[in-house]
N, C-alpha and C. Protein backbone atom coordinates (compact mmCIF):
# COMPACT_ATOMS: atom_id res chain seq x y z
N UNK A 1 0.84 -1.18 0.00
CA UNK A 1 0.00 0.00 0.00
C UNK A 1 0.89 1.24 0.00
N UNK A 2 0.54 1.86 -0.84
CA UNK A 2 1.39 3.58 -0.70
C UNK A 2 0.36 4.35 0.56
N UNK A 3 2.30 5.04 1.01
CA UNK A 3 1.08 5.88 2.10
C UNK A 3 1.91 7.27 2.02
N UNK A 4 0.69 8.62 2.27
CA UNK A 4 1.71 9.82 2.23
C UNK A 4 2.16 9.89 3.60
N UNK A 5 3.29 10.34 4.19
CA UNK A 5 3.51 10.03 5.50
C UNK A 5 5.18 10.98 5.61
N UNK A 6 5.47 10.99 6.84
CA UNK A 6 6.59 11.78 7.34
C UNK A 6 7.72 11.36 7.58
N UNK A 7 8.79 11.85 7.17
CA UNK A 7 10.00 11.11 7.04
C UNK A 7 10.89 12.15 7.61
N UNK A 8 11.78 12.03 9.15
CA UNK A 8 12.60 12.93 9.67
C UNK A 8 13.70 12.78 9.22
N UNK A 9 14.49 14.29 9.53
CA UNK A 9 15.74 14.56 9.13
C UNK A 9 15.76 15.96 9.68
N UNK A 10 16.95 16.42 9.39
CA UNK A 10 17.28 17.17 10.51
C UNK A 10 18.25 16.90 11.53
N UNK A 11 18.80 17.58 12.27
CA UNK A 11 20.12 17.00 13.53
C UNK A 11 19.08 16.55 14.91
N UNK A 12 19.80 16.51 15.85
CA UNK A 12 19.26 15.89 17.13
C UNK A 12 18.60 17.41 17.77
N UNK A 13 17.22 16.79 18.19
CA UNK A 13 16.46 18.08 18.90
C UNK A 13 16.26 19.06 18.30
N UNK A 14 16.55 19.24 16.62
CA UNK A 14 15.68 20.39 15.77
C UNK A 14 15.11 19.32 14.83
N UNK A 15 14.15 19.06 14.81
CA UNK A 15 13.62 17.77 13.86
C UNK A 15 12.58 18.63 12.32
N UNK A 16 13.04 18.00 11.52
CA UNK A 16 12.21 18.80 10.28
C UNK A 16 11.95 17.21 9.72
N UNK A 17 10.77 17.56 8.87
CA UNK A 17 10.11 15.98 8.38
C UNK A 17 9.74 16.54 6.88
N UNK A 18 10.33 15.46 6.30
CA UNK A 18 9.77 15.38 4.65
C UNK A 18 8.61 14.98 3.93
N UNK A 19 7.80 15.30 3.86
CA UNK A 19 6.56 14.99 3.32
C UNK A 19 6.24 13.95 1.86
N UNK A 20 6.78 12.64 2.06
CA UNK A 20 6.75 11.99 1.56
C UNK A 20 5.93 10.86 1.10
N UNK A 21 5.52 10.28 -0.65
CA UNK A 21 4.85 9.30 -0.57
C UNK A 21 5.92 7.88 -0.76
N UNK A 22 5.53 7.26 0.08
CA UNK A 22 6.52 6.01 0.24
C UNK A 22 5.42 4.56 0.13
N UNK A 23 6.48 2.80 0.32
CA UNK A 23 5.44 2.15 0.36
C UNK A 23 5.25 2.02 2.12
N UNK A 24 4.28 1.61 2.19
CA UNK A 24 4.30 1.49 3.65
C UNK A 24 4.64 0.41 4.47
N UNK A 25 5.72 -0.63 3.79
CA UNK A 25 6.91 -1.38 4.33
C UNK A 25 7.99 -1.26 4.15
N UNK A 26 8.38 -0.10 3.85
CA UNK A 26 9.41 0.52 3.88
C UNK A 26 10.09 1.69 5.31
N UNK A 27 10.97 1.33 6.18
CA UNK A 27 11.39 2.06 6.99
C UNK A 27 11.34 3.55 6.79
N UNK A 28 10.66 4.06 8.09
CA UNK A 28 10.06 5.79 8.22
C UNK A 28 11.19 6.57 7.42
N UNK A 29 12.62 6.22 7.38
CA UNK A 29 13.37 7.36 7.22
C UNK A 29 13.97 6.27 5.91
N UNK A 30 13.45 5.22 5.61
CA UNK A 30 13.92 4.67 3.63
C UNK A 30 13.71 5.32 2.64
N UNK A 31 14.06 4.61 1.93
CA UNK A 31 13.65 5.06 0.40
C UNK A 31 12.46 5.59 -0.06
N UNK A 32 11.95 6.78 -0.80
CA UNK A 32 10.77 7.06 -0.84
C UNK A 32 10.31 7.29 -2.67
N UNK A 33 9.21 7.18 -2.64
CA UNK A 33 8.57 7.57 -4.17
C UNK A 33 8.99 8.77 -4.48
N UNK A 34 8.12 9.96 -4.12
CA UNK A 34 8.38 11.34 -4.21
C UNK A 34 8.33 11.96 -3.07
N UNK A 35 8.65 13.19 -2.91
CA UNK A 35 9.10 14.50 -1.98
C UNK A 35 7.97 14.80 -2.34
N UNK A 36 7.09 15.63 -1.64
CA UNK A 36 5.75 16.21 -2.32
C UNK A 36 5.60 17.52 -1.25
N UNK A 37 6.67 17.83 -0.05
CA UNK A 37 6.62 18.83 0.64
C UNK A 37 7.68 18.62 2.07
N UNK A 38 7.30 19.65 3.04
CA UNK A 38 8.65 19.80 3.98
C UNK A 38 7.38 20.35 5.27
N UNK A 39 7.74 20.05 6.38
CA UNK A 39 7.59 20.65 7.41
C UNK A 39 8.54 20.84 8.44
N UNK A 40 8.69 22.17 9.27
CA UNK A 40 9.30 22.04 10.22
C UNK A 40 7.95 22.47 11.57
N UNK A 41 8.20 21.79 12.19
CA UNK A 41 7.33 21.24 13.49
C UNK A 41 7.84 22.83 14.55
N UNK A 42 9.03 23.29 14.54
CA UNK A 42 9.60 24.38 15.43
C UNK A 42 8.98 26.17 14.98
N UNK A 43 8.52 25.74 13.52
CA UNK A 43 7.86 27.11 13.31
C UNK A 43 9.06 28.17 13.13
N UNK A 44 10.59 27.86 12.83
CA UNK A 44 11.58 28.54 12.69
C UNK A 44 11.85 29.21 11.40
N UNK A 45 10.73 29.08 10.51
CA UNK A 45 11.01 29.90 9.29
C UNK A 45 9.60 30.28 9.04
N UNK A 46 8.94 31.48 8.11
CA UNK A 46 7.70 31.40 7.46
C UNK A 46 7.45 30.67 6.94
N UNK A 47 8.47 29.83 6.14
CA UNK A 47 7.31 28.89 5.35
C UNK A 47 7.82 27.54 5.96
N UNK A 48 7.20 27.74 7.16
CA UNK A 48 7.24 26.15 7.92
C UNK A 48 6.67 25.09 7.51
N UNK A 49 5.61 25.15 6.36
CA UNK A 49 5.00 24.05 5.81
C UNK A 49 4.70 24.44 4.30
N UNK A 50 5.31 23.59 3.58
CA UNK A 50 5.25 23.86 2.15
C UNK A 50 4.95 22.72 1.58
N UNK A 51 3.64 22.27 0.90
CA UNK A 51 3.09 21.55 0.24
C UNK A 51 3.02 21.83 -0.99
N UNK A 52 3.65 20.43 -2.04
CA UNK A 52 2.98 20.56 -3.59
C UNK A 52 1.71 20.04 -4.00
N UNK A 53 0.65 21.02 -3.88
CA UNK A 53 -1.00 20.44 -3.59
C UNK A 53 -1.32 19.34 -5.31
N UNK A 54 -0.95 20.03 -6.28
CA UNK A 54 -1.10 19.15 -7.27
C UNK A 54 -0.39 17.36 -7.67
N UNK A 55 0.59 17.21 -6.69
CA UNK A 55 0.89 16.11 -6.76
C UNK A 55 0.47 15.56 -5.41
N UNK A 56 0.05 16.11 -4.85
CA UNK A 56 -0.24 15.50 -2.99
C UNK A 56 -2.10 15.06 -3.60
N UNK A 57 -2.38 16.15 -5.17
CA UNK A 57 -4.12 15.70 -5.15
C UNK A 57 -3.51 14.55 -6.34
N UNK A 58 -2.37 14.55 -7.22
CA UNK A 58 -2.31 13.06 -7.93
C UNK A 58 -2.03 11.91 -6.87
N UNK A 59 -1.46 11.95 -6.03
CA UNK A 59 -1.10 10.44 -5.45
C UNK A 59 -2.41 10.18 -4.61
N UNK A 60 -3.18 11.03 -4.33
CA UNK A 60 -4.24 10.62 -3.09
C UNK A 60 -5.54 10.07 -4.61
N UNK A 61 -5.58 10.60 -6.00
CA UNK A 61 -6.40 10.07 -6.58
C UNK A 61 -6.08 8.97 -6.96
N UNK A 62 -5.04 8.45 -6.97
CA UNK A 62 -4.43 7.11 -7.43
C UNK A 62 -4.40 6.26 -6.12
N UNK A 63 -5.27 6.73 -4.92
CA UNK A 63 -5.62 6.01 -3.65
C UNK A 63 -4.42 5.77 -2.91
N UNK A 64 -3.47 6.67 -2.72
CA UNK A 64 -2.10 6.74 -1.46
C UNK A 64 -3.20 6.95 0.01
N UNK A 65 -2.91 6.30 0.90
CA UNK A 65 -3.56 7.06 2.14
C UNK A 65 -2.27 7.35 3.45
N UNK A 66 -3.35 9.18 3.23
CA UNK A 66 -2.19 9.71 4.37
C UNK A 66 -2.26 9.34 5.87
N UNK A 67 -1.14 9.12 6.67
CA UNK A 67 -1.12 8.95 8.23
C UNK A 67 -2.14 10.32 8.34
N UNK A 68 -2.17 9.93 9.88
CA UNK A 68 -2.86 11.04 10.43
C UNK A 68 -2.26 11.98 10.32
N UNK A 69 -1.04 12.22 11.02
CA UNK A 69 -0.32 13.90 10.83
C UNK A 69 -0.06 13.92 9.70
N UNK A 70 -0.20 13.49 7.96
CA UNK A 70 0.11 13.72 7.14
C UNK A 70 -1.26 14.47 6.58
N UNK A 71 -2.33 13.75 6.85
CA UNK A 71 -3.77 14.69 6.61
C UNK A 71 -4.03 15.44 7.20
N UNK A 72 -3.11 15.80 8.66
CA UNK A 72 -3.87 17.20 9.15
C UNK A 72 -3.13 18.16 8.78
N UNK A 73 -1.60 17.83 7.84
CA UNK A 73 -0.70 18.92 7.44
C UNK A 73 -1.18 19.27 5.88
N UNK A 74 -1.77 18.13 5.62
CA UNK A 74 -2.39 18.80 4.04
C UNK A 74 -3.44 19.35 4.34
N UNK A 75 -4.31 19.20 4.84
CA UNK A 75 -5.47 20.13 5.29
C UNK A 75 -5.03 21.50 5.25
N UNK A 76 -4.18 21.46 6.35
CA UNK A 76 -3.73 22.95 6.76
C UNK A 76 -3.24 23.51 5.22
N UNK A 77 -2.50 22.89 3.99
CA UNK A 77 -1.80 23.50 2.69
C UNK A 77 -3.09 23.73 2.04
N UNK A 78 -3.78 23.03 2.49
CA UNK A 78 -5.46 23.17 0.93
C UNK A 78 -5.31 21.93 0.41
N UNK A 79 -4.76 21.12 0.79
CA UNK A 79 -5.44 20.15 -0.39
C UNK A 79 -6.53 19.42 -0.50
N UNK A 80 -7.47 19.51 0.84
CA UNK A 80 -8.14 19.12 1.01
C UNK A 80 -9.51 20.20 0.69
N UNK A 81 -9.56 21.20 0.22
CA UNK A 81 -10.84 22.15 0.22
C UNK A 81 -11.40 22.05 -0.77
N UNK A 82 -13.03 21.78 -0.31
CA UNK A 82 -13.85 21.96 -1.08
C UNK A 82 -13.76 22.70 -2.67
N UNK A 83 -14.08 22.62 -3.55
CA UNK A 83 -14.09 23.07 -5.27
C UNK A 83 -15.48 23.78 -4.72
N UNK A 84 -15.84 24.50 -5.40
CA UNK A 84 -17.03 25.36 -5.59
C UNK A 84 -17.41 26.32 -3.98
């Protein structure tokens, strides 16, 4: 199963996570499909969360399902909002 999900990096005690679609037997910090965005969790830059909404809406139509903190961080980018 593909899943969109979070992949850390970063040094010890500043943690930033990659917004990645991977398979989901593949180790949190393995090999991944695509990069599709970045978060940092510390809020140390403006653009602490940067999502690519057009490929985050191709892999979820081709049925990827996101972890939980991966759908509440696309929420927050739009990828989830209503059309009309």
């Amino acid at each position: 199963m593909v899943k969109i999900r979070l992949s850390r990096f970063g040094s010890k005690h500043n943690p930033h996570y990659r917004i990645v679609v991977t398979d989901s037997r593949r180790k949190r910090d393995g090999a991944y499909i695509e990069k599709i965005g970045y978060y940092d969790p510390r809020k140390t830059t403006p653009d602490w969360l940067k999502v690519d909404v057009e490929r985050a809406k191709h892999w979820l139509s081709l049925g990827a399902q996101p972890t939980d903190t991966a759908r509440r961080l696309l929420r927050q980018a739009g990828v989830f909002r209503q059309e009309g």
